[in-house]
C-alpha atoms as a PDB file:
ATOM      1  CA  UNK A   1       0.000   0.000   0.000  1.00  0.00           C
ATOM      2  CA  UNK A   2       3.033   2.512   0.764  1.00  0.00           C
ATOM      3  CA  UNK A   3       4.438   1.342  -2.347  1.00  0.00           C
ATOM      4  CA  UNK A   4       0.935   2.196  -4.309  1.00  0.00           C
ATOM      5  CA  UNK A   5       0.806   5.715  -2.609  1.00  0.00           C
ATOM      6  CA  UNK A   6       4.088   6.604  -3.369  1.00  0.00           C
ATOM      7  CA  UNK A   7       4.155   5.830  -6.918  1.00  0.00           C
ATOM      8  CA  UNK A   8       0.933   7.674  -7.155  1.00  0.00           C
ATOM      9  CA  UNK A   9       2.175  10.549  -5.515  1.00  0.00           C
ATOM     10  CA  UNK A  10       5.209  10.719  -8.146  1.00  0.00           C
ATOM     11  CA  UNK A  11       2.623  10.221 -11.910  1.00  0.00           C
ATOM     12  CA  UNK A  12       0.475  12.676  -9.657  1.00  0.00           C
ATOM     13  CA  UNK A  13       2.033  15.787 -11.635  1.00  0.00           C
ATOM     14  CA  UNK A  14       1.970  13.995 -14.899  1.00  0.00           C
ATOM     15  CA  UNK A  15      -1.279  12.926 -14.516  1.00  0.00           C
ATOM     16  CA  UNK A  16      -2.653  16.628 -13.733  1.00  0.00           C
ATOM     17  CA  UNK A  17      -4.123  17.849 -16.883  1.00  0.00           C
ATOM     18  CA  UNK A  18      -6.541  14.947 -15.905  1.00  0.00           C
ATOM     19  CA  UNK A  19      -7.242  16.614 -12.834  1.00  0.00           C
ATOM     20  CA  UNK A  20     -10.137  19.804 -13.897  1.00  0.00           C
ATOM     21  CA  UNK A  21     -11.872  16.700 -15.189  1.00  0.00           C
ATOM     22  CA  UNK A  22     -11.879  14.565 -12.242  1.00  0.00           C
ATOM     23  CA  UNK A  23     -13.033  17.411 -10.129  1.00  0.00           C
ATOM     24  CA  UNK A  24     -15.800  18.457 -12.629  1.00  0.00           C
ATOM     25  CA  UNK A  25     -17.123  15.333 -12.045  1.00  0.00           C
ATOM     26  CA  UNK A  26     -16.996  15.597  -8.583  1.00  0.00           C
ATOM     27  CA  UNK A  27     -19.215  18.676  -8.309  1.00  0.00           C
ATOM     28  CA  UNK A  28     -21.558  17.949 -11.070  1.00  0.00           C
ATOM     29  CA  UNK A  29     -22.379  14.768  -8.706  1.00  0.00           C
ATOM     30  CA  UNK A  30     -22.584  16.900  -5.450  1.00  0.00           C
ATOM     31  CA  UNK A  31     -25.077  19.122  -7.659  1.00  0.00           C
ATOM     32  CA  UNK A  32     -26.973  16.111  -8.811  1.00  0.00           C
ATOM     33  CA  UNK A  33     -27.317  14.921  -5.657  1.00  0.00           C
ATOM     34  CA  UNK A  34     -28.526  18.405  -4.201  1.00  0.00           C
ATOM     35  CA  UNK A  35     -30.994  18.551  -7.016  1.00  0.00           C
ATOM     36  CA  UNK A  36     -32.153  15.142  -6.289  1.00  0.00           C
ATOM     37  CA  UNK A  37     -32.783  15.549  -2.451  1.00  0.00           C
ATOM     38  CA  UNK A  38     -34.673  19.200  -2.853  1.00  0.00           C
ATOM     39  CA  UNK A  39     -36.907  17.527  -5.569  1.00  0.00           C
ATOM     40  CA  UNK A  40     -37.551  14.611  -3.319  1.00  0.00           C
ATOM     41  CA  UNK A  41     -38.310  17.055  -0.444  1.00  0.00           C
ATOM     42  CA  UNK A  42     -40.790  18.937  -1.810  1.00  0.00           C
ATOM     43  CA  UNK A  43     -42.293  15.705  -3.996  1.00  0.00           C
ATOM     44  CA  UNK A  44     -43.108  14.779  -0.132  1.00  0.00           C
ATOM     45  CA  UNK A  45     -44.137  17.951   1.116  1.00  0.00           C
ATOM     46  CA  UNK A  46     -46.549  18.317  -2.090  1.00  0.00           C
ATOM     47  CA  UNK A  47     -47.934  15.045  -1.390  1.00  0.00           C
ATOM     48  CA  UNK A  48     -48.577  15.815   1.897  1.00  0.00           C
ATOM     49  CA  UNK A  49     -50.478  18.477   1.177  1.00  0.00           C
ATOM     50  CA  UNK A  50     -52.522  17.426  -1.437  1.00  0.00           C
ATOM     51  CA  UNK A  51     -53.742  14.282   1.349  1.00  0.00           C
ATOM     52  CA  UNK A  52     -54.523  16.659   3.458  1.00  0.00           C
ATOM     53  CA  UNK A  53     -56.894  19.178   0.973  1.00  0.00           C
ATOM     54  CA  UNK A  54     -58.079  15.829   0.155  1.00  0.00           C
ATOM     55  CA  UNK A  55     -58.953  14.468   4.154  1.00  0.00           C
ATOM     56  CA  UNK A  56     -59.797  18.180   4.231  1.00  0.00           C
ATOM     57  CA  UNK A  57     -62.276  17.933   1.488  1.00  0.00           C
ATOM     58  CA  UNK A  58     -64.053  14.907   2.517  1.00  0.00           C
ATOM     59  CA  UNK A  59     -64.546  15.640   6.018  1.00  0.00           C
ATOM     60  CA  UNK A  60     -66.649  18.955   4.707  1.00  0.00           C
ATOM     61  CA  UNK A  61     -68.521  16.741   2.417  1.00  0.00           C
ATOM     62  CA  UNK A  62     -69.705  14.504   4.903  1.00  0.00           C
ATOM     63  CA  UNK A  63     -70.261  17.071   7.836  1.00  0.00           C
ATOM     64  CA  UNK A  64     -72.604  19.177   5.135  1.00  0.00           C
ATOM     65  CA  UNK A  65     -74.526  15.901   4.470  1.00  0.00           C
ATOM     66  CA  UNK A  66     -75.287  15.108   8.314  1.00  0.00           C
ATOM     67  CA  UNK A  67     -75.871  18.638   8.952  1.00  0.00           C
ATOM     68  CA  UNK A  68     -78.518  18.577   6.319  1.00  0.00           C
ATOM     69  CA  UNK A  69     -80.296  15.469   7.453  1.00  0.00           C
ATOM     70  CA  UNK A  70     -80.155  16.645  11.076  1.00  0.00           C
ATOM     71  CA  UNK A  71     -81.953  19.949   9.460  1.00  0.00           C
ATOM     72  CA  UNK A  72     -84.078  17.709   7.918  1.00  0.00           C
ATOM     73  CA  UNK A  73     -85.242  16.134  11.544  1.00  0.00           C
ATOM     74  CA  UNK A  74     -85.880  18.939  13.321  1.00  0.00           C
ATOM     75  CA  UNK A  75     -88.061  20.812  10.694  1.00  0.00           C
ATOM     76  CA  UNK A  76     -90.973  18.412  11.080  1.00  0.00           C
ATOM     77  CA  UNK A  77     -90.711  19.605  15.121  1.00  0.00           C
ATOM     78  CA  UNK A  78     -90.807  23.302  13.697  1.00  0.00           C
ATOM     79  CA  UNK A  79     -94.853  23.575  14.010  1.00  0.00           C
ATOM     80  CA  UNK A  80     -95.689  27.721  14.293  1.00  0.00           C
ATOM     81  CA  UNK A  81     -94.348  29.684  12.674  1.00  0.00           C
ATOM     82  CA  UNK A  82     -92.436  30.963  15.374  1.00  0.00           C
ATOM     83  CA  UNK A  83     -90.678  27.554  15.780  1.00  0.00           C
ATOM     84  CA  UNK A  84     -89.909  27.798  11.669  1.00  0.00           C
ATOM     85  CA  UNK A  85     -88.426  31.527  11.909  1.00  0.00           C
ATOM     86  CA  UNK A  86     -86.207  30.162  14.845  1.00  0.00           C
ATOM     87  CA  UNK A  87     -85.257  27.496  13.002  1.00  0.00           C
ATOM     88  CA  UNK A  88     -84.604  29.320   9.872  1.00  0.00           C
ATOM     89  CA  UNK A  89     -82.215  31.227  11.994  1.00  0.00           C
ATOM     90  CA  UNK A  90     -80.559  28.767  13.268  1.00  0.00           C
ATOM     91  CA  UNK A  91     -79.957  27.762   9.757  1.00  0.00           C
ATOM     92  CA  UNK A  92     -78.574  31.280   9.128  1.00  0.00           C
ATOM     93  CA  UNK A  93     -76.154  31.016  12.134  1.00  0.00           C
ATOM     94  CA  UNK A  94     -75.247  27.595  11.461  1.00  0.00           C
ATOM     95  CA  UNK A  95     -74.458  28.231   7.774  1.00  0.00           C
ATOM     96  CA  UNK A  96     -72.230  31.877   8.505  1.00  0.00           C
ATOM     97  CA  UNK A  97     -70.382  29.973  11.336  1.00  0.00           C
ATOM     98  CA  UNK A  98     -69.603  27.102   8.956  1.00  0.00           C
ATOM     99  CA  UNK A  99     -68.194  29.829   6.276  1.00  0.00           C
ATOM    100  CA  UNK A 100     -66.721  31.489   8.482  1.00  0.00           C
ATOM    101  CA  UNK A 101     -64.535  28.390  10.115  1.00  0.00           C
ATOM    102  CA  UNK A 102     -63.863  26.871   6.551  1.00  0.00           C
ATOM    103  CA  UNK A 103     -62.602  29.951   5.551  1.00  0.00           C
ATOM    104  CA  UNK A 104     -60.185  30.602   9.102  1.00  0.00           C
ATOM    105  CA  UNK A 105     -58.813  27.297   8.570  1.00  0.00           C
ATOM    106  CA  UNK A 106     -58.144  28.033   4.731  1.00  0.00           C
ATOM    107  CA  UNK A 107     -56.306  31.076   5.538  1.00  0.00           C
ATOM    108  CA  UNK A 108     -54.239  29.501   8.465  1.00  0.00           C
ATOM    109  CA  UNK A 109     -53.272  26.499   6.329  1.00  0.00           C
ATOM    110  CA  UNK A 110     -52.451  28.999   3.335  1.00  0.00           C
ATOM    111  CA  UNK A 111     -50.159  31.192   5.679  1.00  0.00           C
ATOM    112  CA  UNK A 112     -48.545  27.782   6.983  1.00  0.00           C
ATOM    113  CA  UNK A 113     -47.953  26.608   3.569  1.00  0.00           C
ATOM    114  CA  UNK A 114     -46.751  29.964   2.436  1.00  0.00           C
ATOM    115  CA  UNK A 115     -44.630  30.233   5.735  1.00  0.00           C
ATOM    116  CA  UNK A 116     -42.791  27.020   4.506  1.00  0.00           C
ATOM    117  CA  UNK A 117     -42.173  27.892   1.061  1.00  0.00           C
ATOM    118  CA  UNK A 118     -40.444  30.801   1.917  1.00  0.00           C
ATOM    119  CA  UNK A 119     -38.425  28.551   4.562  1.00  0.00           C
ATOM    120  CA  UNK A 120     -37.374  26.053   1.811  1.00  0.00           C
ATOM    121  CA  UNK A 121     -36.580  28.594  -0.461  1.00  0.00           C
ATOM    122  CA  UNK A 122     -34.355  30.226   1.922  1.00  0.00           C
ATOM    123  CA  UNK A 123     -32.660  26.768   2.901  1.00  0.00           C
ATOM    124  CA  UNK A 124     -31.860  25.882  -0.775  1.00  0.00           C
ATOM    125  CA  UNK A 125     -30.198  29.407  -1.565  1.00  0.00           C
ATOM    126  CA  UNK A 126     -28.451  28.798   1.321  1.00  0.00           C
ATOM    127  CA  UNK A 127     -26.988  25.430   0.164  1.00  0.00           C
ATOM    128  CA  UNK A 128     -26.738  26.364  -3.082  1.00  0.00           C
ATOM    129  CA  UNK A 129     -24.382  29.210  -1.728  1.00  0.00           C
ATOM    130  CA  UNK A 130     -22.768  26.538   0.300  1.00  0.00           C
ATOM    131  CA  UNK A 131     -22.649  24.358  -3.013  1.00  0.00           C
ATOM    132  CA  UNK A 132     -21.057  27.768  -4.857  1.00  0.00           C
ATOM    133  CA  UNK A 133     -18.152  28.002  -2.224  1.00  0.00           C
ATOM    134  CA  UNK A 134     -17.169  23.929  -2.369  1.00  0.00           C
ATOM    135  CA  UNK A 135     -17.045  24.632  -6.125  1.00  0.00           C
ATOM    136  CA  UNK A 136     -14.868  27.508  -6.194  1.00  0.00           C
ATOM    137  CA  UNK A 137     -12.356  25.795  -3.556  1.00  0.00           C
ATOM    138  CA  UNK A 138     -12.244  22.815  -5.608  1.00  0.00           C
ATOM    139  CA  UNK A 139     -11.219  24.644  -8.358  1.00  0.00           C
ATOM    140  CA  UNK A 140      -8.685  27.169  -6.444  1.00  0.00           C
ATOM    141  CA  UNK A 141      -7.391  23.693  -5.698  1.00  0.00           C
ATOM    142  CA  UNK A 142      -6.914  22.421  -8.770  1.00  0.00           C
ATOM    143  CA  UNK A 143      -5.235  25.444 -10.028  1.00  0.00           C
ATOM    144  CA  UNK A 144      -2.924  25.478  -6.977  1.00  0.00           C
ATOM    145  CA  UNK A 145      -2.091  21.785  -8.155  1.00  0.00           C
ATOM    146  CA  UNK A 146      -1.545  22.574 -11.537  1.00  0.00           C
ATOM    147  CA  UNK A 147       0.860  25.791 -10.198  1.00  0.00           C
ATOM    148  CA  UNK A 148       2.543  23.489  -8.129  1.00  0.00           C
ATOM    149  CA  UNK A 149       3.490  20.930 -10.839  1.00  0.00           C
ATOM    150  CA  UNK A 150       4.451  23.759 -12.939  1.00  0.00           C
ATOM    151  CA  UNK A 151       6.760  25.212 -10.563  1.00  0.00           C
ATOM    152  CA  UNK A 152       8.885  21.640 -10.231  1.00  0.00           C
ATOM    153  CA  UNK A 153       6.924  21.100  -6.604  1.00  0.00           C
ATOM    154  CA  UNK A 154       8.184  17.754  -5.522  1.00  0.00           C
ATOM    155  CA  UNK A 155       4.553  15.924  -6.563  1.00  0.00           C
ATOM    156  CA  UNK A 156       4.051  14.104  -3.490  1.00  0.00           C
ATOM    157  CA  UNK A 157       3.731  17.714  -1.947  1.00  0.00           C
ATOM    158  CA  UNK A 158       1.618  19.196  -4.540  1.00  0.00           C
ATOM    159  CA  UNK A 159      -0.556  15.615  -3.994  1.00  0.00           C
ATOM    160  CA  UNK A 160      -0.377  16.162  -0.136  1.00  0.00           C
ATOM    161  CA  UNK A 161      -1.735  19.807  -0.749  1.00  0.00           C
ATOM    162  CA  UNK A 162      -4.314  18.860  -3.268  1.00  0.00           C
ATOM    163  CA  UNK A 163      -5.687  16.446  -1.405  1.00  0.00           C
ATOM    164  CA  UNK A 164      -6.092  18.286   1.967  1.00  0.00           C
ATOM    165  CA  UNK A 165      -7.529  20.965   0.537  1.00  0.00           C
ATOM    166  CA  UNK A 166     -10.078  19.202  -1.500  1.00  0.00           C
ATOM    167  CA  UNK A 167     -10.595  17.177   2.079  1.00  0.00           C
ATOM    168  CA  UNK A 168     -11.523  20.636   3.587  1.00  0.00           C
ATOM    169  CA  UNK A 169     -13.798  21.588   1.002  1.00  0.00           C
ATOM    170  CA  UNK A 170     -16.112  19.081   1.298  1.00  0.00           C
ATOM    171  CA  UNK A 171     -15.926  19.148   5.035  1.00  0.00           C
ATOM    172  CA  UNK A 172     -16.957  22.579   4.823  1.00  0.00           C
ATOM    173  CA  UNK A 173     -20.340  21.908   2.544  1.00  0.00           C
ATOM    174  CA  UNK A 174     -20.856  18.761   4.931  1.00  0.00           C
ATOM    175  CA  UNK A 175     -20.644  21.422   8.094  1.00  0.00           C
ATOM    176  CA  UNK A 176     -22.693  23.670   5.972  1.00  0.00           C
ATOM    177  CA  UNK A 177     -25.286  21.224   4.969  1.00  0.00           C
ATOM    178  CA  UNK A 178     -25.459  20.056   8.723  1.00  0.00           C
ATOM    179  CA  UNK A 179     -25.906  23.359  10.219  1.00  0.00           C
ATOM    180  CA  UNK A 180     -28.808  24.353   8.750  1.00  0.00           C
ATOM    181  CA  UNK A 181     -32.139  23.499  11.358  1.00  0.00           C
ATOM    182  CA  UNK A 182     -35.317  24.283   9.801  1.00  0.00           C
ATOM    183  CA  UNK A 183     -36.655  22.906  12.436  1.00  0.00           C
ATOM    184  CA  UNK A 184     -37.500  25.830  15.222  1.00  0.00           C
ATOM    185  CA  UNK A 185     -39.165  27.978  12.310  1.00  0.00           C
ATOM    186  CA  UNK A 186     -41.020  24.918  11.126  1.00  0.00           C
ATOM    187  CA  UNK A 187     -42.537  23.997  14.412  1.00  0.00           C
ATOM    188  CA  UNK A 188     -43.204  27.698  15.324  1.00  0.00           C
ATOM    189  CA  UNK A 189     -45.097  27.899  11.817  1.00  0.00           C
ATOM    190  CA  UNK A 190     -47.160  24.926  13.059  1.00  0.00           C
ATOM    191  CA  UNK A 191     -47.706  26.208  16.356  1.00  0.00           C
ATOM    192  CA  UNK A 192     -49.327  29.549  14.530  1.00  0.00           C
ATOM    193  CA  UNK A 193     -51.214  27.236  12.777  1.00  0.00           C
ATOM    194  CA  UNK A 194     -52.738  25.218  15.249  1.00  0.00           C
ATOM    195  CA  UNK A 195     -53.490  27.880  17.373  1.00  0.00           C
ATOM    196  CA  UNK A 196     -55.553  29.633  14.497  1.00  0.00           C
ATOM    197  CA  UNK A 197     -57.084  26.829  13.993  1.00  0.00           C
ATOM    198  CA  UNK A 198     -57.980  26.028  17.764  1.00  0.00           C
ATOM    199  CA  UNK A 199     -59.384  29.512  18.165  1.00  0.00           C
ATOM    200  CA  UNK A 200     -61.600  29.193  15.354  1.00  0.00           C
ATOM    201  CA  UNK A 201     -63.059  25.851  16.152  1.00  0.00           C
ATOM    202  CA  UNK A 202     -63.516  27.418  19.175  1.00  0.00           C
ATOM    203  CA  UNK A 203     -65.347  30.301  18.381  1.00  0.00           C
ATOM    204  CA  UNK A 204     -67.513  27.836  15.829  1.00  0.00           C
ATOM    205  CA  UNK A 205     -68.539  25.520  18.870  1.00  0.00           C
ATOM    206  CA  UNK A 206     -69.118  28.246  21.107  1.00  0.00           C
ATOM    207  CA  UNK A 207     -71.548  29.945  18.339  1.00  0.00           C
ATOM    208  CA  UNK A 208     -73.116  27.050  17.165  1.00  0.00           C
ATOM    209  CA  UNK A 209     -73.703  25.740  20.434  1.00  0.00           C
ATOM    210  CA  UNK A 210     -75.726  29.092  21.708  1.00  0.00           C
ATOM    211  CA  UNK A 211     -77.765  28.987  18.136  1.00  0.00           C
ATOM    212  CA  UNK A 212     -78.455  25.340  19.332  1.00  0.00           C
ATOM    213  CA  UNK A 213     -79.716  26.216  22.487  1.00  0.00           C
ATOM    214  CA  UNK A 214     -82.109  29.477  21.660  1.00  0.00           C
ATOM    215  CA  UNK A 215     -83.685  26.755  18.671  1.00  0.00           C
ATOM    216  CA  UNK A 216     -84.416  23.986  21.372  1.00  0.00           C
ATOM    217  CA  UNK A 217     -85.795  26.586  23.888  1.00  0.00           C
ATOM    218  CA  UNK A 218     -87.922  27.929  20.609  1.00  0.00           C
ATOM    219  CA  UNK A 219     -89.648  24.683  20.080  1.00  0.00           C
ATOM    220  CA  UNK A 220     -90.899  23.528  23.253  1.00  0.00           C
END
């Protein structure tokens, strides 16, 4: 193995006009696999999404068609018509609180989703500028190398040098890559979210819940 390193150390000089193609290679991979894992990401964050408008979707479907029937019910209870203005009010209530929740939630999902893109897009110009710094230092090394060789440098040196620096490039995109935590604005997105959404069920319940009350005390 010493053997094999030093006798690649001494055909390194004469072997470095093959060098800016070697390292071309090397970042068009690091690019393809960048690409690769944002696409993935938001494949996965799309699909989420589109589950959800779909749960979403279906849960409004159903909870129109029981409210309906349940309307249904009481309206053969509704006698005067006292009892059917109260209930056609209750209607009215019923309806504007359902708009009115359906289109809270809407909004807080929108601003969530929104909230994210912006996140995402900020992550990926920041490891594409991460991906724009590896690049240059690999090719500040290569043109060190090829100096190097020029100059007579004893090629196991101008190997040695090479090979650390290209070491400390990708060490730097890997520290890059690692420090960046989308997590706290992620979960503080979903906390703004939630409690949006909380607040307007609430509101709904506590609405539809009086309306519910003033109809039963109507038809007794």
């Amino acid at each position: 193995d010493d053997k094999k390193e030093q006798k690649s150390s001494m055909n390194f000089c004469s072997r470095i006009s093959t060098l800016p193609t070697k390292t071309a290679e090397e970042i068009t991979k690091a690019e393809e696999r960048q690409s690769k894992n944002q696409s993935e990401k938001l494949s996965k964050i799309e699909n989420k999404q589109t589950d959800a408008d779909e749960k979403r979707l279906n849960h409004r479907t159903n909870a129109d068609s029981k409210r309906l029937s349940n309307w249904n019910k009481i309206e053969s209870k509704a006698k005067t018509d006292a009892q059917k203005a109260a209930l056609a009010t209750y209607k009215q209530i019923v309806q504007n609180a359902v708009n009115t929740r359906r289109a809270g939630v809407d909004n807080a999902v929108k601003a969530y989703r929104d909230g994210l893109a912006q996140i995402l897009g900020t992550n990926s110009g920041t490891i594409n500028q991460a991906l724009e710094v590896f690049k240059s230092s690999v090719n500040v090394a290569v043109v060190k190398a090829q100096t190097d060789c020029a100059a007579n440098v004893d090629s196991n040196i101008a190997k040695k040098t090479f090979n650390q620096s290209i070491k400390n490039a990708r060490e730097i995109l890997k520290t890059s890559r690692k420090n960046i935590d989308m997590s706290p604005a992620i979960k503080a997105l979903k906390k703004t979210r939630d409690d949006s959404i909380n607040a307007i069920v609430a509101t709904f319940k506590t609405t539809t819940e009086k309306a519910r009350a003033d109809l039963l005390l109507a038809l007794k």
